[in-house]
C-alpha atoms as a PDB file:
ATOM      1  CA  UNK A   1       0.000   0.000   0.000  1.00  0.00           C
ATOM      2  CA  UNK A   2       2.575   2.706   0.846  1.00  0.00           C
ATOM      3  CA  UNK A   3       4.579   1.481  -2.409  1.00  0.00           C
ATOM      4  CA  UNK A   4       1.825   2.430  -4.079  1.00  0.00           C
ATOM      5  CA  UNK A   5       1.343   5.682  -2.493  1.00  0.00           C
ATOM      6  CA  UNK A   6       4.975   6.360  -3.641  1.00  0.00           C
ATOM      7  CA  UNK A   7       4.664   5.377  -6.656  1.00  0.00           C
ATOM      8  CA  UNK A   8       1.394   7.443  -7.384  1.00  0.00           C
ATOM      9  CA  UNK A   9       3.517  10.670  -5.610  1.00  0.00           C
ATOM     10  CA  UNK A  10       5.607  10.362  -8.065  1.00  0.00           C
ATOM     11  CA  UNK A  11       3.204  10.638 -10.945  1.00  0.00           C
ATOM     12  CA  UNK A  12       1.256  13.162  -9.229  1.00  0.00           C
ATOM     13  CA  UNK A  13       4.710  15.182  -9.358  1.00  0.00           C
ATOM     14  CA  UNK A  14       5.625  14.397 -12.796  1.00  0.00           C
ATOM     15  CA  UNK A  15       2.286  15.390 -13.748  1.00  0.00           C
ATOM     16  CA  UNK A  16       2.535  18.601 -12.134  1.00  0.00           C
ATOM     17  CA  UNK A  17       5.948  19.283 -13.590  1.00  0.00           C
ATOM     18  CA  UNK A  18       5.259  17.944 -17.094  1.00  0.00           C
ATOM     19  CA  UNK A  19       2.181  20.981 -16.830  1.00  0.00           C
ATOM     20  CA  UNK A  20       4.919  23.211 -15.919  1.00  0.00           C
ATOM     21  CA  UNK A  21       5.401  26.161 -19.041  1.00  0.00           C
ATOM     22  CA  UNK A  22       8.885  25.520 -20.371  1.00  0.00           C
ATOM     23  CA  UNK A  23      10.717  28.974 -20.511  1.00  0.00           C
ATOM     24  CA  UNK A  24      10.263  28.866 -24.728  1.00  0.00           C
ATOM     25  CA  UNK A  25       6.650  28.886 -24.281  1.00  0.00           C
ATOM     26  CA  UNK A  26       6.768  31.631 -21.401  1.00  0.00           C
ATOM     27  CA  UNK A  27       9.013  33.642 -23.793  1.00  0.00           C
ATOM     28  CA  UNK A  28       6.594  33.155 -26.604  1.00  0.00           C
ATOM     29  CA  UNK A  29       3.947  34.337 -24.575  1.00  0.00           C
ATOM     30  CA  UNK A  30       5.269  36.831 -23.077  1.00  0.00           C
ATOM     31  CA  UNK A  31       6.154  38.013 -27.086  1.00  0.00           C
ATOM     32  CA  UNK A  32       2.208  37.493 -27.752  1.00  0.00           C
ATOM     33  CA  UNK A  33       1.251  39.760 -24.697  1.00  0.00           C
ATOM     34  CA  UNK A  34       3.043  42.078 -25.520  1.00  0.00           C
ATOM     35  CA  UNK A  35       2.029  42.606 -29.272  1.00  0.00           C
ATOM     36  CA  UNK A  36      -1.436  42.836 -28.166  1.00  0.00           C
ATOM     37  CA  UNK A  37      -0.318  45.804 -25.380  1.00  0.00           C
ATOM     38  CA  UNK A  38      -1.054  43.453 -22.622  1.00  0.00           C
ATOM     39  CA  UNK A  39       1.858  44.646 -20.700  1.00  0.00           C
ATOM     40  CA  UNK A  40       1.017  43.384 -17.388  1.00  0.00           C
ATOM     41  CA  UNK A  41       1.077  39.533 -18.628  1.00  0.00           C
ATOM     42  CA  UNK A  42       4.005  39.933 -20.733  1.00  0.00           C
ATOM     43  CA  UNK A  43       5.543  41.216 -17.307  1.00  0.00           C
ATOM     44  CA  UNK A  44       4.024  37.945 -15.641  1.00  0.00           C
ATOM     45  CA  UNK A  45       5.598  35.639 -18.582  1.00  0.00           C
ATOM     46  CA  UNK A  46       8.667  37.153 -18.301  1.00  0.00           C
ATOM     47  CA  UNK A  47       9.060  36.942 -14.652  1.00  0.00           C
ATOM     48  CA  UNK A  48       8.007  33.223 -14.601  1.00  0.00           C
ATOM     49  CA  UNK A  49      10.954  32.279 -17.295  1.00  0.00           C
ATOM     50  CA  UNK A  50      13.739  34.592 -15.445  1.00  0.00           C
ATOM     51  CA  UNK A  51      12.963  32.280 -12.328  1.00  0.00           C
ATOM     52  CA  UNK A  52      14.182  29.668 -14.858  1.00  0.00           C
ATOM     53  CA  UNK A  53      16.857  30.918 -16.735  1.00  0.00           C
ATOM     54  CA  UNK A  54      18.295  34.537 -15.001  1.00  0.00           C
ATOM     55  CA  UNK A  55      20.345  35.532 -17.272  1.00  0.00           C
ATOM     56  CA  UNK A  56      18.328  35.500 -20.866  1.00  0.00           C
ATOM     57  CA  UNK A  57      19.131  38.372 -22.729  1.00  0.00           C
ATOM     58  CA  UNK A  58      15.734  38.743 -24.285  1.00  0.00           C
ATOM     59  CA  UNK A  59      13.676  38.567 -21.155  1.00  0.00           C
ATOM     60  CA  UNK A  60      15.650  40.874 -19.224  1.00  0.00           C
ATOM     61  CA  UNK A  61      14.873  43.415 -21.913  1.00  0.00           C
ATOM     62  CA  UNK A  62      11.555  43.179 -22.728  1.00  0.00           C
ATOM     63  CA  UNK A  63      10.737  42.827 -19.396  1.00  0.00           C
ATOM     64  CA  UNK A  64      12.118  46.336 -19.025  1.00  0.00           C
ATOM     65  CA  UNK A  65      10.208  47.510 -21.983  1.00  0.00           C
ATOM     66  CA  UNK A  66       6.836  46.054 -20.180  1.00  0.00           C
ATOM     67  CA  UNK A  67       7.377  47.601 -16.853  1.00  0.00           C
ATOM     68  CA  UNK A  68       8.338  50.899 -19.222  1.00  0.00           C
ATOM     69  CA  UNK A  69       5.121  50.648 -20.595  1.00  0.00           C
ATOM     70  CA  UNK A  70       3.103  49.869 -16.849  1.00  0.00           C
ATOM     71  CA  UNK A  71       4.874  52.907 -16.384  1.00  0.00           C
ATOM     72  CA  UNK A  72       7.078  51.930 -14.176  1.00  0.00           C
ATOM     73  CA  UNK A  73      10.001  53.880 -15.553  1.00  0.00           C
ATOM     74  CA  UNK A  74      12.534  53.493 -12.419  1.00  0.00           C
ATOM     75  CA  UNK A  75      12.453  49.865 -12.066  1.00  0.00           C
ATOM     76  CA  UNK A  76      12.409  48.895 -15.809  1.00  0.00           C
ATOM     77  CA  UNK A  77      16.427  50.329 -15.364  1.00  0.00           C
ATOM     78  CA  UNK A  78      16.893  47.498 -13.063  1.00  0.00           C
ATOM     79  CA  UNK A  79      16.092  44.555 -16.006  1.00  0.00           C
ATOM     80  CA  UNK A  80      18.066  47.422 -18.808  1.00  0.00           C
ATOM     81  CA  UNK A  81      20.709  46.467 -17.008  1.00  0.00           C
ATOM     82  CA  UNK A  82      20.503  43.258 -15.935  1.00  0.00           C
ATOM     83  CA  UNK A  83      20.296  42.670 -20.023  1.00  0.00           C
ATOM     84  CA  UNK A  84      23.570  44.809 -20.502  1.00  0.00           C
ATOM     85  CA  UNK A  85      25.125  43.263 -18.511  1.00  0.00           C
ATOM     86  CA  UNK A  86      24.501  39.346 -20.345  1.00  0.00           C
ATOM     87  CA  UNK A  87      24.974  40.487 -23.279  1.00  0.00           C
ATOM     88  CA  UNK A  88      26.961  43.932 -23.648  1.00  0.00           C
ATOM     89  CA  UNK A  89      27.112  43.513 -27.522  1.00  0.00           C
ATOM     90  CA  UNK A  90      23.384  44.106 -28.425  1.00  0.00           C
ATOM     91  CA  UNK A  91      22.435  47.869 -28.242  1.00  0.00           C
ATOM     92  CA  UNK A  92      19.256  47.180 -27.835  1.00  0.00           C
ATOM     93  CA  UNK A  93      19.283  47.496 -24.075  1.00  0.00           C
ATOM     94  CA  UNK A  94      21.414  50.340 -24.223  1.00  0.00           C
ATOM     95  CA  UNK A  95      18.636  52.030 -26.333  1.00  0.00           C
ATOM     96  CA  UNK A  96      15.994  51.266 -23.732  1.00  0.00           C
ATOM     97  CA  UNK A  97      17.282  52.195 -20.982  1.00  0.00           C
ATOM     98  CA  UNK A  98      17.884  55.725 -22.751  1.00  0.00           C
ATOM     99  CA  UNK A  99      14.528  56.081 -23.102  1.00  0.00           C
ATOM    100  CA  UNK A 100      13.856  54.989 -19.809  1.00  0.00           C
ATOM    101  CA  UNK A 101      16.444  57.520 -18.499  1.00  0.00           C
ATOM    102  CA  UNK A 102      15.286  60.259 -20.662  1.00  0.00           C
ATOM    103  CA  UNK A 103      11.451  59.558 -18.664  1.00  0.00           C
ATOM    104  CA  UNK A 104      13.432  60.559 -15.570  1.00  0.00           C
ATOM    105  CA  UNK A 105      15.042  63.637 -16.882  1.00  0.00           C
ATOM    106  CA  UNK A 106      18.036  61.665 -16.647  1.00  0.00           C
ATOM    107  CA  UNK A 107      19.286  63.165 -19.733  1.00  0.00           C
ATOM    108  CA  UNK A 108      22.743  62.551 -19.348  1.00  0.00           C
ATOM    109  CA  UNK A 109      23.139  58.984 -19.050  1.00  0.00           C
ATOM    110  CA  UNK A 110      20.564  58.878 -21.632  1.00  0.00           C
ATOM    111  CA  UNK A 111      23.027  60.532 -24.136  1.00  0.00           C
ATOM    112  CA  UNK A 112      26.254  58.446 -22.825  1.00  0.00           C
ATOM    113  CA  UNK A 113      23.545  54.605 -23.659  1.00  0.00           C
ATOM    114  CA  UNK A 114      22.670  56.019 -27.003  1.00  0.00           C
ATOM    115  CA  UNK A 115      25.958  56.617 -28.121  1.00  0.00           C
ATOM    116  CA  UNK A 116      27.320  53.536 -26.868  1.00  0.00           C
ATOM    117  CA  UNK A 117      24.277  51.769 -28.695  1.00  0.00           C
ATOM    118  CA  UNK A 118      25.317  53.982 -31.852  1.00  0.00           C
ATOM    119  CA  UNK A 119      28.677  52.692 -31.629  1.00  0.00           C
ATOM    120  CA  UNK A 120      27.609  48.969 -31.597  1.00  0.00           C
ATOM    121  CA  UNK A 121      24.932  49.415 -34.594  1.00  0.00           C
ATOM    122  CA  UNK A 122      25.099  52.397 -36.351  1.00  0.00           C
ATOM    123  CA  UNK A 123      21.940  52.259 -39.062  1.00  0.00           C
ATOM    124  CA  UNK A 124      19.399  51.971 -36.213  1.00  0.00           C
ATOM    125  CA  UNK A 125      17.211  54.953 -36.957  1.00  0.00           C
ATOM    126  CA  UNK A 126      15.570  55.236 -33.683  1.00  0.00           C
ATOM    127  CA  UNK A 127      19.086  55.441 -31.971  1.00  0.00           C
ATOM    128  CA  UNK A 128      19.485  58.956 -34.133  1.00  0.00           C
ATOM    129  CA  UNK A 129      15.368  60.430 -33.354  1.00  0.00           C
ATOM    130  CA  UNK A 130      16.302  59.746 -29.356  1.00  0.00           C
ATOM    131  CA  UNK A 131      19.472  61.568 -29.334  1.00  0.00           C
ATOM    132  CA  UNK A 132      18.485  64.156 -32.012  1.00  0.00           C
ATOM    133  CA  UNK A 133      15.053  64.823 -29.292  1.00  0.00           C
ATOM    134  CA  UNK A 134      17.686  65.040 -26.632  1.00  0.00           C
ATOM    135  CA  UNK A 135      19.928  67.643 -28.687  1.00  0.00           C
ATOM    136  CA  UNK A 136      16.844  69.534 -29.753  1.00  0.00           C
ATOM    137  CA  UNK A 137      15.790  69.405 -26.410  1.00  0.00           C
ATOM    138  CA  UNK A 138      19.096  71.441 -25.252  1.00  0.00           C
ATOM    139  CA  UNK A 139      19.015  73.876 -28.318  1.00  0.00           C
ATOM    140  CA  UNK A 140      22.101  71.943 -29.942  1.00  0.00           C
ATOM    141  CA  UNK A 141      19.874  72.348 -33.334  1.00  0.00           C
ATOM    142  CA  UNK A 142      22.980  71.669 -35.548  1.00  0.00           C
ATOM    143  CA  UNK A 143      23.738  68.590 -34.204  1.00  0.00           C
ATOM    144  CA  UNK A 144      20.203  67.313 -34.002  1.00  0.00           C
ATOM    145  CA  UNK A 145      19.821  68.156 -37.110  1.00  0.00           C
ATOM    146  CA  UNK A 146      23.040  65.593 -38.397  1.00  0.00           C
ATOM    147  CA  UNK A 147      21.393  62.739 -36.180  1.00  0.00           C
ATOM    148  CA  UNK A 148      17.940  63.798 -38.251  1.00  0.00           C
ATOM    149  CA  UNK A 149      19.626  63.557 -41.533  1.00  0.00           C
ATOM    150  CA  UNK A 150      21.333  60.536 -40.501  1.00  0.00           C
ATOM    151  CA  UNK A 151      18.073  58.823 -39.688  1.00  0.00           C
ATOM    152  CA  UNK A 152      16.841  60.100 -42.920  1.00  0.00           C
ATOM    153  CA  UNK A 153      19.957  58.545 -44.854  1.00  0.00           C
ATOM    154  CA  UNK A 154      18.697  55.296 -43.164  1.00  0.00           C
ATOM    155  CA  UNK A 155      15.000  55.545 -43.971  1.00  0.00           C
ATOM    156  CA  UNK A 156      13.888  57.927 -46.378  1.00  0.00           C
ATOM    157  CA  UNK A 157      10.094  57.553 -46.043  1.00  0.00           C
ATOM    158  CA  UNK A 158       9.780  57.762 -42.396  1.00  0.00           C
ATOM    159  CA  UNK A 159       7.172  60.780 -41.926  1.00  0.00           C
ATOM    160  CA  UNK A 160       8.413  60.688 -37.910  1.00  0.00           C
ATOM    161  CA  UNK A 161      11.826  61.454 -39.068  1.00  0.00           C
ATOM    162  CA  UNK A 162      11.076  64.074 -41.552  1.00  0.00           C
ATOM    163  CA  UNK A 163       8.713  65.451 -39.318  1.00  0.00           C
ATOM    164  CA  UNK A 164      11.527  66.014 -36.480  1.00  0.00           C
ATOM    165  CA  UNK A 165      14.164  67.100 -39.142  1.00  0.00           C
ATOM    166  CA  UNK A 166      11.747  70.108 -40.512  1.00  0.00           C
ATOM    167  CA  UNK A 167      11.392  71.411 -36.842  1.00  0.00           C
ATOM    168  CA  UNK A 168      15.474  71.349 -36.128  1.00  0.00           C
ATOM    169  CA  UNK A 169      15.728  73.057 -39.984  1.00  0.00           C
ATOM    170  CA  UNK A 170      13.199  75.437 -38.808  1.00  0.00           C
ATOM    171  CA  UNK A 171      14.687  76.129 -35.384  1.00  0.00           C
ATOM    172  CA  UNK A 172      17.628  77.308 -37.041  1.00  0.00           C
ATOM    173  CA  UNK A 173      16.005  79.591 -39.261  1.00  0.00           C
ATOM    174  CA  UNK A 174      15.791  77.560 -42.513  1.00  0.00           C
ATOM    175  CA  UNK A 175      11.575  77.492 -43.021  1.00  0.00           C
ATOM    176  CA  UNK A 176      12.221  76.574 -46.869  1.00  0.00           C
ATOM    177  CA  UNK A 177      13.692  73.913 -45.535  1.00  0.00           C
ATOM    178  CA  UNK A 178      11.701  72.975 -43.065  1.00  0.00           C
ATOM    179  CA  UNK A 179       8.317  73.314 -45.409  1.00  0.00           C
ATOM    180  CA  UNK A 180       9.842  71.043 -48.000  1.00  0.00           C
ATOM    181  CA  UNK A 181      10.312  68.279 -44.456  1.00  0.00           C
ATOM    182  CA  UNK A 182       6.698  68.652 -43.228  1.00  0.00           C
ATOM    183  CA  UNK A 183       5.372  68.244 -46.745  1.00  0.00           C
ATOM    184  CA  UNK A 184       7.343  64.994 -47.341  1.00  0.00           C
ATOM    185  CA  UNK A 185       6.650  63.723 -44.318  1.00  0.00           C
ATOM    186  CA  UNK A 186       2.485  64.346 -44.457  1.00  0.00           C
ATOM    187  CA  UNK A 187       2.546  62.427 -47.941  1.00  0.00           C
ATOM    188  CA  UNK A 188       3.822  59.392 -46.173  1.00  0.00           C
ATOM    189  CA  UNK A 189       1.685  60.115 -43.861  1.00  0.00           C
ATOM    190  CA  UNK A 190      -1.639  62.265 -43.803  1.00  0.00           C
ATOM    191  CA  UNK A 191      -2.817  62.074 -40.227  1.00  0.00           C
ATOM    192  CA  UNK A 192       0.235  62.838 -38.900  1.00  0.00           C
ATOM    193  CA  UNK A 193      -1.088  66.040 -36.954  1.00  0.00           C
ATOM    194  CA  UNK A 194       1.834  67.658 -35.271  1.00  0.00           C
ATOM    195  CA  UNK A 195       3.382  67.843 -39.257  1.00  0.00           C
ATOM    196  CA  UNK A 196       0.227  70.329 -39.957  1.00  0.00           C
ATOM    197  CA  UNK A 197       1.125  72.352 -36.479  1.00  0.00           C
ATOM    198  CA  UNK A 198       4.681  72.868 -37.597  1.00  0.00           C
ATOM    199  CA  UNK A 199       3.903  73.213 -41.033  1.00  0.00           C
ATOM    200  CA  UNK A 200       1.729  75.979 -40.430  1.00  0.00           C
ATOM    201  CA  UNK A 201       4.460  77.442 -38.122  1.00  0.00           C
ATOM    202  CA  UNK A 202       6.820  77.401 -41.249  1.00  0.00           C
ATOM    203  CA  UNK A 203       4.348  79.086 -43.591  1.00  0.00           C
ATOM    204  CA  UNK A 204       4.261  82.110 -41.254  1.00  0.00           C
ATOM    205  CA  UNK A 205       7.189  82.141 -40.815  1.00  0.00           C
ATOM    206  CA  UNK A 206       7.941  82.564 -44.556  1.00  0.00           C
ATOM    207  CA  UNK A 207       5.323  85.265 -44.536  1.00  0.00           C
ATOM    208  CA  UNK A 208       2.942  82.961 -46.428  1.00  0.00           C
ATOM    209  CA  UNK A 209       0.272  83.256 -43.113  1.00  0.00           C
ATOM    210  CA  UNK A 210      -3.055  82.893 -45.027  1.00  0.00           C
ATOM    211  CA  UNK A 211      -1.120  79.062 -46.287  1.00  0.00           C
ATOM    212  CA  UNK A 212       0.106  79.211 -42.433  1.00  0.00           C
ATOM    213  CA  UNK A 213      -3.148  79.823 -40.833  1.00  0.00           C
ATOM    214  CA  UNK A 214      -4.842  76.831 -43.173  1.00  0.00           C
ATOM    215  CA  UNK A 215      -2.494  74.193 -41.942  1.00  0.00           C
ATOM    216  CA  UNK A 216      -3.212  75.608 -38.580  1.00  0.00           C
ATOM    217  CA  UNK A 217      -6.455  75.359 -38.565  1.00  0.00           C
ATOM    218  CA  UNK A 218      -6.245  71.701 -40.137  1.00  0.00           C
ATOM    219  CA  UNK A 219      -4.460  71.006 -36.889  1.00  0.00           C
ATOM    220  CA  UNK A 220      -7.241  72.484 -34.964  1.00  0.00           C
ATOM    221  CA  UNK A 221      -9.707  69.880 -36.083  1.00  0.00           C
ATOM    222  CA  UNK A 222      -7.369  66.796 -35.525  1.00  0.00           C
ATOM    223  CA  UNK A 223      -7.159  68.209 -31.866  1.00  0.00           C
ATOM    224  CA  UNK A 224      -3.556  68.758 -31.623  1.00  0.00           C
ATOM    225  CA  UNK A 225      -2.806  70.456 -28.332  1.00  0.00           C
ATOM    226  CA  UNK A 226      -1.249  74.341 -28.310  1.00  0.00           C
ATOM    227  CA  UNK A 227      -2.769  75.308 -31.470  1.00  0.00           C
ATOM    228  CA  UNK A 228      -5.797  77.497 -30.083  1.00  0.00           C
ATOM    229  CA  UNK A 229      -3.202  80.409 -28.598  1.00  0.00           C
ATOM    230  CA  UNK A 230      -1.253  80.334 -32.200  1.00  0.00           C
ATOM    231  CA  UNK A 231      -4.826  80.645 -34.079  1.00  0.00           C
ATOM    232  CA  UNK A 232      -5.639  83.385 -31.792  1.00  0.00           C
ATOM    233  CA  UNK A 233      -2.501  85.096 -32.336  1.00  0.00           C
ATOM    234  CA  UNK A 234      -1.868  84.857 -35.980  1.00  0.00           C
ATOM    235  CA  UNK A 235      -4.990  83.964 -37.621  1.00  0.00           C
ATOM    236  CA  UNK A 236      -7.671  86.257 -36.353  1.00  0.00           C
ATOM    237  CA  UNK A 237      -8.645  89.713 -37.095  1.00  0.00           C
END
């Protein structure tokens, strides 16, 4: 009788292990949860499999991208790390945890993970739109605009990057410029409503404000935040 008992123990635990999520289907569900924006499972998955395996590159890091997302800025650094540190040849942690950083106004350390991540792969485009924002940020408009035109080199079609290039061109006084950028970038992409804001920004600024006030106004009615005060200002008589 108690050889039995053992015996069925032991299937009872094999059973229970056997039903056990094997860190490949943790990771792939973890991958799942997280293209559908369910961040707070993809966190659970990845937790589960770094009880398993501690030091796997690509559940440290999108574990930090998850609790990025949960918002939880601070301690998504903790897992940026943890991924740099198994694996300090990827930049992709490095280019997390600058955005991370750059959440907590941690600006400088931001800069020093991008540019390490830039040295390790240098035709990532969002590498170049983080630190270009970062430069902008600071007024360094010239060298924002280089990581802009970079980016651009990389992907000419990207309306996000065209978009950010036109405002450094017309921060520096170049609205020609900066017209022909916000007019590339809304034919890849139409709803792209802060292009419209800057766009009409450039217009007046080239004296064309009837053109100027239009795009405005085209911002209006997409909702884009800030434009009211500039309508008010420019466009009404």
């Amino acid at each position: 009788m108690q050889k039995n008992l053992f015996i069925n123990a032991l299937i009872l635990a094999f059973i229970i292990l056997s039903c056990s999520p094997s860190s490949e289907e943790l990771l792939d569900q973890g991958i799942l949860a997280m293209d559908a924006q369910d961040y707070q499972s993809a966190e659970a998955n990845f937790e589960k499999l770094l009880e398993k395996s501690p030091n796997n590159y690509t559940a440290l890091n999108a574990l930090g991208v998850a609790k990025y997302r949960l918002g939880k800025s601070e301690e998504s650094l903790t897992f940026f790390t943890r991924a740099i540190n198994a694996d300090t040849t990827n930049y992709k942690a490095f280019l997390n945890r600058g955005i991370a950083l750059v959440a907590l106004e941690r600006d400088n350390e931001a800069m020093l993970d991008f540019d390490y991540a830039i040295d390790l792969n240098s035709e990532i485009v969002d590498l170049y739109l983080n630190r270009g924002a970062v430069l902008f940020k600071y007024g360094e408009m010239d060298r924002a605009l280089f990581d802009f035109e970079y980016a651009l080199n990389i992907s000419p079609n990207s309306p996000v990057v065209l978009l950010n290039k036109g405002k450094a061109e017309l921060q520096i006084s170049n609205p020609d410029d900066a017209v022909f950028s916000f007019k590339k970038a809304l034919e890849y992409d139409p709803e792209l409503t802060e292009a419209y804001y800057w766009l009409g920004l450039a217009e007046i600024a080239r004296d064309n404000k009837v053109e100027g006030c239009n795009y405005l106004f085209s911002a209006q009615s997409m909702n884009f935040e800030g434009v009211d005060e500039l309508i008010s200002k420019n466009c009404m008589q």
